[in-house]
N, C-alpha and C. Protein backbone atom coordinates (compact mmCIF):
# COMPACT_ATOMS: atom_id res chain seq x y z
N UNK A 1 -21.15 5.46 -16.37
CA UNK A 1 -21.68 5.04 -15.08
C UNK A 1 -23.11 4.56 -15.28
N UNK A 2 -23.26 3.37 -14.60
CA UNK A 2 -24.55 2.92 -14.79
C UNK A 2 -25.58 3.70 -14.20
N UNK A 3 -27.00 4.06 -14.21
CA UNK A 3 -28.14 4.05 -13.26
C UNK A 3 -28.26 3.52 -12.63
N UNK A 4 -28.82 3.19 -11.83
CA UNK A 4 -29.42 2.48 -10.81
C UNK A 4 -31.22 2.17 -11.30
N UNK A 5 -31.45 0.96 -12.14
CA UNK A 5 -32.51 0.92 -12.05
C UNK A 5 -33.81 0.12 -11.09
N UNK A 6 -34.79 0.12 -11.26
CA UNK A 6 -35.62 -0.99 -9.65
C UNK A 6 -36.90 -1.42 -11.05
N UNK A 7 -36.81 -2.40 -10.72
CA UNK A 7 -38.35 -2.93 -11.07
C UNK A 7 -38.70 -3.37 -10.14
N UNK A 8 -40.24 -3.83 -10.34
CA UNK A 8 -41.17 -4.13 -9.39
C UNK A 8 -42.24 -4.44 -10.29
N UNK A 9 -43.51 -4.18 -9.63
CA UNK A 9 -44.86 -5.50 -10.06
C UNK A 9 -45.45 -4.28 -11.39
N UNK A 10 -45.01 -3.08 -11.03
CA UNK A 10 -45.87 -1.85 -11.67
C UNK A 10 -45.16 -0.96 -12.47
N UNK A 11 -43.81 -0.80 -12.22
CA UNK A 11 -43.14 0.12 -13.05
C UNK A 11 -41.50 0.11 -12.83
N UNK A 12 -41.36 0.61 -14.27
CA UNK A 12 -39.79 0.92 -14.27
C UNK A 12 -39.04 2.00 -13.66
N UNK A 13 -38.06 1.99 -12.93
CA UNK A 13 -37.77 3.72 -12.79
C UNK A 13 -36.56 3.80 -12.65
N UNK A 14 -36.06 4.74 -12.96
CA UNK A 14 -34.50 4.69 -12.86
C UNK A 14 -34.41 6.49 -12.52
N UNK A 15 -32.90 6.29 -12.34
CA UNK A 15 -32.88 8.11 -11.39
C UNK A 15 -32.84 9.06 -13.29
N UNK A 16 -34.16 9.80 -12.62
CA UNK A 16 -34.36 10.69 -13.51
C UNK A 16 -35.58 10.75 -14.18
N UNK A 17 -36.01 9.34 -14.04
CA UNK A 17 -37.45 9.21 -14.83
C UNK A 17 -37.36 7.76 -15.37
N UNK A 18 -38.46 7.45 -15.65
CA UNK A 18 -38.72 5.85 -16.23
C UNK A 18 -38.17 5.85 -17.61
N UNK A 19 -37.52 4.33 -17.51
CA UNK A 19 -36.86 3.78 -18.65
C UNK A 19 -37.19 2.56 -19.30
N UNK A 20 -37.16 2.01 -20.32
CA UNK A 20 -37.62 0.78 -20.55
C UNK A 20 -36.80 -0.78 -20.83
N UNK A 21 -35.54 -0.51 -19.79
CA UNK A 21 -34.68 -1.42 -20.20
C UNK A 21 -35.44 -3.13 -20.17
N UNK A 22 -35.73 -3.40 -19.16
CA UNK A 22 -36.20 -4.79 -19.18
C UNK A 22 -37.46 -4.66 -18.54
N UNK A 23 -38.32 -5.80 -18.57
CA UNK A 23 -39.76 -5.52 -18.29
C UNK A 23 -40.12 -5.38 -17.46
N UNK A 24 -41.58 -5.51 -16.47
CA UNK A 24 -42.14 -5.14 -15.44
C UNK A 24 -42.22 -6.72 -14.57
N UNK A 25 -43.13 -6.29 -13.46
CA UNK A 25 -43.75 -7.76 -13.11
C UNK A 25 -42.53 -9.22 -12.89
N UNK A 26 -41.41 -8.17 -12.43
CA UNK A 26 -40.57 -9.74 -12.03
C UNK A 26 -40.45 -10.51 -11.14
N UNK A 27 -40.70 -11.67 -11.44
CA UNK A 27 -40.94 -12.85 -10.58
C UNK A 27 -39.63 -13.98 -10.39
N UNK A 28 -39.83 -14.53 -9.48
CA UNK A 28 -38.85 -15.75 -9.35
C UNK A 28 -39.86 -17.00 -9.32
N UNK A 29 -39.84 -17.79 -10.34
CA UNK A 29 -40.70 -19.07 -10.20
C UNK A 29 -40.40 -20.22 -9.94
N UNK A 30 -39.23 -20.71 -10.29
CA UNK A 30 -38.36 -21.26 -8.98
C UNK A 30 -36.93 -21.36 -8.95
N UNK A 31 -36.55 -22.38 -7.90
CA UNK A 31 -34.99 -22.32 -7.24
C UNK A 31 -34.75 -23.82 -7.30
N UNK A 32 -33.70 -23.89 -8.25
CA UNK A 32 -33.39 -25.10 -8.16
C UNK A 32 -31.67 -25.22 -7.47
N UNK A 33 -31.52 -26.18 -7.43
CA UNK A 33 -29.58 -26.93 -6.90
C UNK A 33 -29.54 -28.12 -7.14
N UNK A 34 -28.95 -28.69 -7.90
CA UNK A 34 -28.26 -30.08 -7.93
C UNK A 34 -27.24 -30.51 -7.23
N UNK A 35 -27.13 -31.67 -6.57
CA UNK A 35 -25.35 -31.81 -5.88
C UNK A 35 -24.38 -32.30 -7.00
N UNK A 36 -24.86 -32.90 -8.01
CA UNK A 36 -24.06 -33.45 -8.90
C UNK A 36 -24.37 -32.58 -10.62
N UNK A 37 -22.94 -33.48 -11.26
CA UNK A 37 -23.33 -33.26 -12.87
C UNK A 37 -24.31 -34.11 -13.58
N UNK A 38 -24.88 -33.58 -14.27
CA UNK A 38 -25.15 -35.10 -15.33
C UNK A 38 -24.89 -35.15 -16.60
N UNK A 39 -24.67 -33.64 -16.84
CA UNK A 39 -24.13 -33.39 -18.53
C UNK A 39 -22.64 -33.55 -18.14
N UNK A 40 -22.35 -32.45 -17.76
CA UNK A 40 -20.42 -32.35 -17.73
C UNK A 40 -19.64 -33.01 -17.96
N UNK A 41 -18.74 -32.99 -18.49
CA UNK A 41 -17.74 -34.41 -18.94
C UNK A 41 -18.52 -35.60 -19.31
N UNK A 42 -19.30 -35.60 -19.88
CA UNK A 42 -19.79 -36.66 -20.25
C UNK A 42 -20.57 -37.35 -21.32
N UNK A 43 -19.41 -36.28 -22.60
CA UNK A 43 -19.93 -36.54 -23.89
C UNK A 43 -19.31 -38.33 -24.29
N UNK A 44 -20.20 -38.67 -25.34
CA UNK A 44 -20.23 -39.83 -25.65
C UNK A 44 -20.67 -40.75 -24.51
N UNK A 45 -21.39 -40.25 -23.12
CA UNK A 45 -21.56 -41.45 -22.23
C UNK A 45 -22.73 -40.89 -21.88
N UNK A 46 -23.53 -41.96 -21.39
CA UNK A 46 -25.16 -41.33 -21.31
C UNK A 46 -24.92 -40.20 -20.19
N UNK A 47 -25.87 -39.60 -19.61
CA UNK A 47 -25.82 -38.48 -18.40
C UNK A 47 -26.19 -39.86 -17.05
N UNK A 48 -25.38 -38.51 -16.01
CA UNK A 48 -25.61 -39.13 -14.78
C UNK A 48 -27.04 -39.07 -14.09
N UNK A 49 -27.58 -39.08 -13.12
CA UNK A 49 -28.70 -39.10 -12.74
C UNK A 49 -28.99 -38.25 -11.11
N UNK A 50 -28.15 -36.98 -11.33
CA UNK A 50 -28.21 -36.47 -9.73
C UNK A 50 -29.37 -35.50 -10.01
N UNK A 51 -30.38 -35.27 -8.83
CA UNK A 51 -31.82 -34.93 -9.18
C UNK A 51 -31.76 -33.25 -8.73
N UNK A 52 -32.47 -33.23 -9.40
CA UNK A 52 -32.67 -31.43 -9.40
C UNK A 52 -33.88 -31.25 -8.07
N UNK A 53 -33.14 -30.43 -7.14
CA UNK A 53 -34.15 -30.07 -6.19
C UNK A 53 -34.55 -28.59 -5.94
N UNK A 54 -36.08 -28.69 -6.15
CA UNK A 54 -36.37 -27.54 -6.00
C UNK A 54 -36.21 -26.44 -4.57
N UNK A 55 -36.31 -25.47 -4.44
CA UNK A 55 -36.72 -24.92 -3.14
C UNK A 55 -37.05 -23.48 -3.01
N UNK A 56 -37.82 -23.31 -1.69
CA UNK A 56 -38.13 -21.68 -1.55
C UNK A 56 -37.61 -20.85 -1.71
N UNK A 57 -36.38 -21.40 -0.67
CA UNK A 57 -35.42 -20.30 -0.13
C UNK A 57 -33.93 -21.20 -0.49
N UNK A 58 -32.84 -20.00 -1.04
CA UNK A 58 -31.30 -20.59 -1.48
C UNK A 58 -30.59 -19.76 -0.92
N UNK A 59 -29.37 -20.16 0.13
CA UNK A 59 -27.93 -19.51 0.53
C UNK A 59 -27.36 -18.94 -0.90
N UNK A 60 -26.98 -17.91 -1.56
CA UNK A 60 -26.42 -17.11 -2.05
C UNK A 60 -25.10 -16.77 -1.30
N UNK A 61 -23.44 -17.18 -1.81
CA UNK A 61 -22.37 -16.96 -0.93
C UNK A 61 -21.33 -16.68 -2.43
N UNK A 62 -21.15 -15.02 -1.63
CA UNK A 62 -20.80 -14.36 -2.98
C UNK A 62 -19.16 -15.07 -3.20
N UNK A 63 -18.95 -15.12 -4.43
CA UNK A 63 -17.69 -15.53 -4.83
C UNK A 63 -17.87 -17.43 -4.74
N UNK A 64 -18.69 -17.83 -4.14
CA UNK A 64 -19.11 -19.13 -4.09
C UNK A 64 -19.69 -19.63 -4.89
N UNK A 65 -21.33 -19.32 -5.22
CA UNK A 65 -22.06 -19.96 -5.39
C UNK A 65 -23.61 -20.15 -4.72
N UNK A 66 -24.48 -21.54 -5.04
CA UNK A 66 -25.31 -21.94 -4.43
C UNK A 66 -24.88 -22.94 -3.19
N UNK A 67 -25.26 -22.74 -1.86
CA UNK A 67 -25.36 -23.27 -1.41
C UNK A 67 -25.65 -25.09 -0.99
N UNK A 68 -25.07 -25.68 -1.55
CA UNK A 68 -25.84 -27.47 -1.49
C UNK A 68 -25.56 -27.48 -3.56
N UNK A 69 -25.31 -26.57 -4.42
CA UNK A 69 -25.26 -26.74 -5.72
C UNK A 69 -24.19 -27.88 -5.86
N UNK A 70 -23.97 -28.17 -7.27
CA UNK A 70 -22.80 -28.81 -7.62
C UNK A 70 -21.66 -27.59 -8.11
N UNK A 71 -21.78 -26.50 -8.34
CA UNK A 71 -21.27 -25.25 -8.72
C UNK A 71 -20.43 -24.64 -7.53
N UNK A 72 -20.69 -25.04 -6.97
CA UNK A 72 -20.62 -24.28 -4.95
C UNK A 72 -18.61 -24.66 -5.18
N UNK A 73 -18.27 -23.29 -5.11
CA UNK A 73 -16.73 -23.20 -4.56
C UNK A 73 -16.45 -24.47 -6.03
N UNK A 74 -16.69 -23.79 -7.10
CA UNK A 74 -16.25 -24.41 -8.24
C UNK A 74 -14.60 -24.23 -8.86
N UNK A 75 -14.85 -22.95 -9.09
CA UNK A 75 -13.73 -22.69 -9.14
C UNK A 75 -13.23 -21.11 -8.56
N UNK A 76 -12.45 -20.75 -8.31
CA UNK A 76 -12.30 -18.99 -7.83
C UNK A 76 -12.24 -18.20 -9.48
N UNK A 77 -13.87 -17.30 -9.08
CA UNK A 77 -14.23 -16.19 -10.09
C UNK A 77 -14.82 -17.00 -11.03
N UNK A 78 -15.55 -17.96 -11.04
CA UNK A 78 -16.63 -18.84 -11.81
C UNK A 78 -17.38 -18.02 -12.34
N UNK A 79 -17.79 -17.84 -13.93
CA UNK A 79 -18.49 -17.08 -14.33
C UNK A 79 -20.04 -17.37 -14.05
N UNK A 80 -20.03 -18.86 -13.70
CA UNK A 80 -21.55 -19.56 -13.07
C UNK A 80 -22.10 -19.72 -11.90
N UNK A 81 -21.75 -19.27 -11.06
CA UNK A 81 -21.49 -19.32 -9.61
C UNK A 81 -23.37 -19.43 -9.76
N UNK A 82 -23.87 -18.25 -10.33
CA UNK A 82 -25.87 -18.99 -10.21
C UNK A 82 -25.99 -18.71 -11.69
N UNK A 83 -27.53 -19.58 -12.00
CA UNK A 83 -27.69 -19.28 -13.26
C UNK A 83 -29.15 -18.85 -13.41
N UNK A 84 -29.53 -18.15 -14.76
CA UNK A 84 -30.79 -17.78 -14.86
C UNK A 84 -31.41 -18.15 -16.07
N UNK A 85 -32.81 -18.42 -15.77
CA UNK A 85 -32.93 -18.90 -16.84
C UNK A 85 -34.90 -18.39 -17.32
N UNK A 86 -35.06 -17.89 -18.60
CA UNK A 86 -36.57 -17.49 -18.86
C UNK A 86 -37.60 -18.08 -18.67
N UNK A 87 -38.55 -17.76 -17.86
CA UNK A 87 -39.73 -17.87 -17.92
C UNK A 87 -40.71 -18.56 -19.16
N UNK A 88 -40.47 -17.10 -20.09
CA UNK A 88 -41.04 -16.65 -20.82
C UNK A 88 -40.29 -17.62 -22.40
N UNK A 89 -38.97 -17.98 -22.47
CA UNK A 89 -38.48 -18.87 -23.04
C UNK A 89 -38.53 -20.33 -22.79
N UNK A 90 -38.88 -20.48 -21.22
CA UNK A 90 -39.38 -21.61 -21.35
C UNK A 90 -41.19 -21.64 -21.92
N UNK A 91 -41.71 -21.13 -21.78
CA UNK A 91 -42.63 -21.17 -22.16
C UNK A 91 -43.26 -21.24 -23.87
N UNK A 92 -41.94 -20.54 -24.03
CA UNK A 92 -42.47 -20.57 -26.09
C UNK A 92 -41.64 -22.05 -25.96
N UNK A 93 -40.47 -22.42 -25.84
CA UNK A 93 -39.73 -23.55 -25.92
C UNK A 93 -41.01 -24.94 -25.70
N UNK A 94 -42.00 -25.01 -24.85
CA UNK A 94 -42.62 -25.86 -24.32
C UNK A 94 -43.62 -25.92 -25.03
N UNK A 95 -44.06 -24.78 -25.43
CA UNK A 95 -45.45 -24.70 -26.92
C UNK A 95 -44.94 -25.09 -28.58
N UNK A 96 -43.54 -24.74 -28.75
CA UNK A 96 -42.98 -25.17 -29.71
C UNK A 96 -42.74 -26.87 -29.81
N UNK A 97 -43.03 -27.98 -28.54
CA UNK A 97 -42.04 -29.08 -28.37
C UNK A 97 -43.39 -29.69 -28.67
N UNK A 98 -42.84 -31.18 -28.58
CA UNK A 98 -43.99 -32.18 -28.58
C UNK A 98 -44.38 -32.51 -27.14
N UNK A 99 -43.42 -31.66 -26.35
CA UNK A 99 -43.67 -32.05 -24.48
C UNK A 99 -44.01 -30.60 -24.00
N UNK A 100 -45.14 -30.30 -24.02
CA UNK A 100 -45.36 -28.98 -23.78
C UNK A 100 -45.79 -28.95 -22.32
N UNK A 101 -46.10 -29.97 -21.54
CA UNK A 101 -45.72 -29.89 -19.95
C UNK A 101 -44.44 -30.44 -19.41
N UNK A 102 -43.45 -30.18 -19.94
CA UNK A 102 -41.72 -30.57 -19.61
C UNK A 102 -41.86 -29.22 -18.16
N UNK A 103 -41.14 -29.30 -17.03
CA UNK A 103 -40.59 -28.35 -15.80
C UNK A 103 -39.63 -27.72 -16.29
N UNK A 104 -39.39 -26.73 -15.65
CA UNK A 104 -38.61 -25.89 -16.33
C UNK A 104 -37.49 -26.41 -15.62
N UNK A 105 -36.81 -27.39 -14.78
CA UNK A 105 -36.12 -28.23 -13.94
C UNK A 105 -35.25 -28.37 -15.17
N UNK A 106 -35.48 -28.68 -15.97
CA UNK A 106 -35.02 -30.00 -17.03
C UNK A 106 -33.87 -28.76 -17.75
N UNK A 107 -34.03 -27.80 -17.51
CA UNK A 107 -32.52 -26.94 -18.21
C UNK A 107 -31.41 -26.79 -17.34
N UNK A 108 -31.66 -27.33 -16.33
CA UNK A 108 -30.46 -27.29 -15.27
C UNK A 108 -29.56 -26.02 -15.06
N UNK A 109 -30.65 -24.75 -15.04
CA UNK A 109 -30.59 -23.61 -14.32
C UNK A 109 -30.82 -23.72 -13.54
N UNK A 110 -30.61 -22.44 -12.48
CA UNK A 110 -30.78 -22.22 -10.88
C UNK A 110 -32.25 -21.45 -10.80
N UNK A 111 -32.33 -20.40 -11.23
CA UNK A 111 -33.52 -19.80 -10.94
C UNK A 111 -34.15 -19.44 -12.37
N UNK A 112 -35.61 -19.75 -12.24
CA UNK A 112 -36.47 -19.42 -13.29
C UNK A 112 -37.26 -17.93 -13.16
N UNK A 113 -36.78 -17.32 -13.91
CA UNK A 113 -36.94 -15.75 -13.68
C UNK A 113 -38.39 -15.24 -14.85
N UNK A 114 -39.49 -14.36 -14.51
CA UNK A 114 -40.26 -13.78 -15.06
C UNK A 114 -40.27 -12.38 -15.73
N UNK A 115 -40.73 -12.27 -16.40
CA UNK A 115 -40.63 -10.57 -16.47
C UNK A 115 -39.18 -9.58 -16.63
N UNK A 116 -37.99 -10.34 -17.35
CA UNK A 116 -36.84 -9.82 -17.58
C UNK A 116 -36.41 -10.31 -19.00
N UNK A 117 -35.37 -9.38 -19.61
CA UNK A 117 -35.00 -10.12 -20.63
C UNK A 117 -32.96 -10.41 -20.25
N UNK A 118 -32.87 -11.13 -19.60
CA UNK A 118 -31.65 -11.55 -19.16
C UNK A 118 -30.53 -11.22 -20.12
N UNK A 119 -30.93 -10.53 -21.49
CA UNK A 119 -29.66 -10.38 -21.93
C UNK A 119 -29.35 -9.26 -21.96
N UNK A 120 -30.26 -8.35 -21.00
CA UNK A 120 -29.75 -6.85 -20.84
C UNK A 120 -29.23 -7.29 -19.95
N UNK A 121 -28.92 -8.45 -18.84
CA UNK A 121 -27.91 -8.14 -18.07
C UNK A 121 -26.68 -8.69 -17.95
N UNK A 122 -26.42 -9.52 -19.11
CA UNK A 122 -25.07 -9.30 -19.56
C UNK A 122 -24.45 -8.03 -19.36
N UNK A 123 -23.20 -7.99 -18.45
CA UNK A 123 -22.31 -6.71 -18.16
C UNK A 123 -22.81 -6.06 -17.14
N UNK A 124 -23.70 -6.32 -16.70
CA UNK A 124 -24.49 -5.49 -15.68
C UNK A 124 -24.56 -6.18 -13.86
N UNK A 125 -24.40 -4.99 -13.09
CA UNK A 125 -24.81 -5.56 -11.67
C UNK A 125 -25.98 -5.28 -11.65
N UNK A 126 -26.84 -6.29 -10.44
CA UNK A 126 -27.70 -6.22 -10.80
C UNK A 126 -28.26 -6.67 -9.92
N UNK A 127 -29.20 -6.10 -8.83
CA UNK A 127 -29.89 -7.18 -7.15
C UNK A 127 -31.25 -7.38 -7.74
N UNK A 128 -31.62 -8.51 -6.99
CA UNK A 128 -32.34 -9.37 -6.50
C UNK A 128 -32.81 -9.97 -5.01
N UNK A 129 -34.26 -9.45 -4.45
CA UNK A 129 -34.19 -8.97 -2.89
C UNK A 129 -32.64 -8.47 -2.38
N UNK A 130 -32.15 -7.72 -3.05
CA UNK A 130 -30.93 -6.92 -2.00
C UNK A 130 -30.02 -7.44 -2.51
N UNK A 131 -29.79 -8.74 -2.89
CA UNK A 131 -28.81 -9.89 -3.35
C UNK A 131 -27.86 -8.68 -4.33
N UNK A 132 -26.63 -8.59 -4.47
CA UNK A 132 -26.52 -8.40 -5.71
C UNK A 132 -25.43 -9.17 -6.55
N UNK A 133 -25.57 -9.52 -8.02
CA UNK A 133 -25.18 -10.24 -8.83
C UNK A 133 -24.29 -9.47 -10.20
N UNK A 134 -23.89 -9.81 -11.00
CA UNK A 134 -22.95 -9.85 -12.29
C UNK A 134 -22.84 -10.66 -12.92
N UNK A 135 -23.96 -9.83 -14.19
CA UNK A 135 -24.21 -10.83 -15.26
C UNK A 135 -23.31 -10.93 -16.28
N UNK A 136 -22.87 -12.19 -16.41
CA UNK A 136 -21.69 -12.15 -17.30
C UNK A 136 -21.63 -12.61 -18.58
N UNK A 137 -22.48 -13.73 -19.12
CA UNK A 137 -22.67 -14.32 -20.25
C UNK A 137 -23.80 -14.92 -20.50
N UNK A 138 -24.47 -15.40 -21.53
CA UNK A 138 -25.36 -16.21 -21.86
C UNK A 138 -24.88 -17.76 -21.42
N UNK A 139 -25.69 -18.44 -20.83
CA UNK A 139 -25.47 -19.47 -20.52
C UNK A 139 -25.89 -20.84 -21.63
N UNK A 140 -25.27 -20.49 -22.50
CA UNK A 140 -25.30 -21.23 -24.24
C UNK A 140 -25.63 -22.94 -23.89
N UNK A 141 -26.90 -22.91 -24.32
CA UNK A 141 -27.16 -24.04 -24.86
C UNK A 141 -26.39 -25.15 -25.50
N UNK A 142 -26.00 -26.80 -24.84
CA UNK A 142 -25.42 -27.30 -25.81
C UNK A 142 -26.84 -28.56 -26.10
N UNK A 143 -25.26 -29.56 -26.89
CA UNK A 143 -26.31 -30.54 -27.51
C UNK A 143 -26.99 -31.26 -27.05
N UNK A 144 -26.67 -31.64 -25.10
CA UNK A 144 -27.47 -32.05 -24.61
C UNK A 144 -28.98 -31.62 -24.49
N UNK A 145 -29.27 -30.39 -24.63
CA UNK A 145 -30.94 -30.02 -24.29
C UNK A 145 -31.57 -30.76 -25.68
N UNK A 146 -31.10 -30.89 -26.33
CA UNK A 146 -31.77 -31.64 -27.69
C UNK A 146 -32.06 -33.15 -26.66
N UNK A 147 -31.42 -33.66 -25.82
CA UNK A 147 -31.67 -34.85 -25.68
C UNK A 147 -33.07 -34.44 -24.08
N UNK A 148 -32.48 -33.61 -23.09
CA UNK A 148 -33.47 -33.61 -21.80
C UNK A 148 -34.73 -32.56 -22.26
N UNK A 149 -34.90 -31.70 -23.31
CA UNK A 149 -36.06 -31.40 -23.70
C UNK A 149 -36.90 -31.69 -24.88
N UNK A 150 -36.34 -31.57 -25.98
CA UNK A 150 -36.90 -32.18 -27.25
C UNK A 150 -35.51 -32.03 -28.52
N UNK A 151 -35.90 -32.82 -29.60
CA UNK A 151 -34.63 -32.49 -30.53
C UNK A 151 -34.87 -31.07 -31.21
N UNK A 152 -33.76 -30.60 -31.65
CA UNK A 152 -34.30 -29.21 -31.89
C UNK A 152 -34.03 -27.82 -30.70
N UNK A 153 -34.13 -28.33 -29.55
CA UNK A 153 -34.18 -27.64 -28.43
C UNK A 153 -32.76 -26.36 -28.45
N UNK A 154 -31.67 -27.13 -28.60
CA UNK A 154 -29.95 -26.36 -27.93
C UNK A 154 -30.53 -25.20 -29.05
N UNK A 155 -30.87 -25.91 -30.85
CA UNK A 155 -30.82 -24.72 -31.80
C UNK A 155 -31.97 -23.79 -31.57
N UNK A 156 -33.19 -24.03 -30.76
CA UNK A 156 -34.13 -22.92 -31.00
C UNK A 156 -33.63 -22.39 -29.27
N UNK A 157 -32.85 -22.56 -28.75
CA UNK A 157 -32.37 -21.64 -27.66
C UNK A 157 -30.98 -21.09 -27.51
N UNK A 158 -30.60 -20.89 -28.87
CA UNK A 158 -29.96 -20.32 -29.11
C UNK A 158 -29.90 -18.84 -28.51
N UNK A 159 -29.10 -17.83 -27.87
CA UNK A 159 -29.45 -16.59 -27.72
C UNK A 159 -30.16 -16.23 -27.22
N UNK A 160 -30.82 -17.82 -26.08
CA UNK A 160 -32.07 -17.43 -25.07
C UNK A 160 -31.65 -18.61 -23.83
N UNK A 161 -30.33 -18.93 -23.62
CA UNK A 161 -29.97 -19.93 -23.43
C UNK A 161 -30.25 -19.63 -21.69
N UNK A 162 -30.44 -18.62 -21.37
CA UNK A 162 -29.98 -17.67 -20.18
C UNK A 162 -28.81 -17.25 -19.55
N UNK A 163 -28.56 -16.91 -18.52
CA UNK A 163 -27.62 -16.11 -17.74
C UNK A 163 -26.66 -16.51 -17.15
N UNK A 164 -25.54 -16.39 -17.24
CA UNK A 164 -24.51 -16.76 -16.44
C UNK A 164 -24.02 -15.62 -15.28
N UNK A 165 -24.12 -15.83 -13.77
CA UNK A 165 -23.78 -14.46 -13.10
C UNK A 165 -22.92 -14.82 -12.24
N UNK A 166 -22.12 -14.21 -11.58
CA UNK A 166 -21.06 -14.03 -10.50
C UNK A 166 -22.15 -13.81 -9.02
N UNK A 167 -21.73 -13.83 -8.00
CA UNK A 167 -22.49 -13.61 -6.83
C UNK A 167 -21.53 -12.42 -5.91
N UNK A 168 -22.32 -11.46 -6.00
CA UNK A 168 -21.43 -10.31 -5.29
C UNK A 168 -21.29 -9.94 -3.98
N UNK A 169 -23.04 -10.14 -3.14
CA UNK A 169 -23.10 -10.49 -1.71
C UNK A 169 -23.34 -11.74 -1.39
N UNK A 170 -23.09 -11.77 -0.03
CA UNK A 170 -24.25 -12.99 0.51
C UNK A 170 -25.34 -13.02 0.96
N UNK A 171 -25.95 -13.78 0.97
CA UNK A 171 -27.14 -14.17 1.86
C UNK A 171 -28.34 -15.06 1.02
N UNK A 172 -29.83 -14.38 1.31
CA UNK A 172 -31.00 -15.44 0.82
C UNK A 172 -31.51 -15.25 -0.17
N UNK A 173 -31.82 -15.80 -0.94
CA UNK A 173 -33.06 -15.51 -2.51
C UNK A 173 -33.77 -16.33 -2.40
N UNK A 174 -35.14 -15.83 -2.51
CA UNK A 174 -36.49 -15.86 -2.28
C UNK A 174 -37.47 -16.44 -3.77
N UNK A 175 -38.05 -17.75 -3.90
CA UNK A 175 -38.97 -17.46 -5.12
C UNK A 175 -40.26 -16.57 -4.57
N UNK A 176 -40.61 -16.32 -5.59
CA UNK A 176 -41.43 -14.79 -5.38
C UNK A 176 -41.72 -13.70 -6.68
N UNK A 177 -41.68 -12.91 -5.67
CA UNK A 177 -41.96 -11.59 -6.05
C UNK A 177 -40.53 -10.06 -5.90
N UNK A 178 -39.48 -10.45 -6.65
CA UNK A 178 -38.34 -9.49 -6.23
C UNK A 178 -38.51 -8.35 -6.70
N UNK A 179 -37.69 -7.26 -6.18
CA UNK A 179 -37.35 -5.78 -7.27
C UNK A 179 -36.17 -6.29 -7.54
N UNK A 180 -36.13 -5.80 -8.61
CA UNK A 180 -34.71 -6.13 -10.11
C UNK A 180 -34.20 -4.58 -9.81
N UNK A 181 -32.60 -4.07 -9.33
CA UNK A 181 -32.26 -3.31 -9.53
C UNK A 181 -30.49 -3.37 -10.51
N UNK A 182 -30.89 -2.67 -11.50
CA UNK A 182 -30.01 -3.07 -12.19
C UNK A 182 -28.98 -1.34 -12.23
């Protein structure tokens, strides 16, 4: 049986006493949705051009998806329904490149998350303002990020590719400032 753990801006805690599964200080830095693909099906042909839009606030509709996404009512039990993606990996990724002001837009994740290491939550439920989610896989890098971030890119994000999750309630997610209860 899992714990129940909470982060927040200051500390870890889980029932019984503090633990150190994933870090402190988690943030949401932003929210993206696309209506379209531009990688998908579309090896050997250049990418399409549907634009990544940012926003505050995203409909979360469990078993769905994002709201306005291209993911939305994809398929029933989509392991992608939202995606997550590092902060903190974009950030070495962007100091490592020759484009070290690239948006973190350009990985065509949903939310850019701070202060977690997303691969503890592989297997895990897991809320976000109240939201709660199921993290199911790494969301593996292919050969396209070699082309929308730098060459080199899919192989040095390897195993940092981020999160693939299921959506368990509904409602809003907030960029911000969340508690992570895992």
């Amino acid at each position: 049986m899992n714990l129940p753990v909470v982060l927040n801006q200051t500390n870890v805690v889980a029932a019984g006493g503090c633990i150190g599964l994933v870090g402190t200080g988690v943030k949401i830095r932003h929210v993206y949705i696309s209506p379209g693909h531009n990688y998908m099906g579309r090896h050997g042909l250049p990418p399409n051009e549907h634009p990544i839009i940012e926003l505050d606030t995203v409909e979360c509709v469990a078993g769905a998806g994002l709201v306005g996404d291209r993911y939305f009512n994809h398929k029933e039990n989509y392991k992608g329904q939202i995606t997550f993606f590092s902060w903190e990996v974009h950030a070495q990724l962007c100091n490592n490149s020759r484009e070290p002001a690239v948006a973190p837009s350009v990985y065509r994740r949903n939310v850019i998350v701070e202060g977690v290491d997303l691969c503890q939550l592989i297997g895990q439920r897991f809320q976000l303002q109240g939201l709660t989610f199921e993290g199911v896989e790494e969301c593996k890098p292919c050969y396209w990020m070699d082309r929308a971030l730098a060459p080199g890119a899919e192989e040095a994000m390897r195993g940092r590719g981020g999160l693939r999750a299921r959506i368990l309630t509904t409602g809003i997610l907030r960029r911000g400032e969340p508690r992570l209860r895992v």
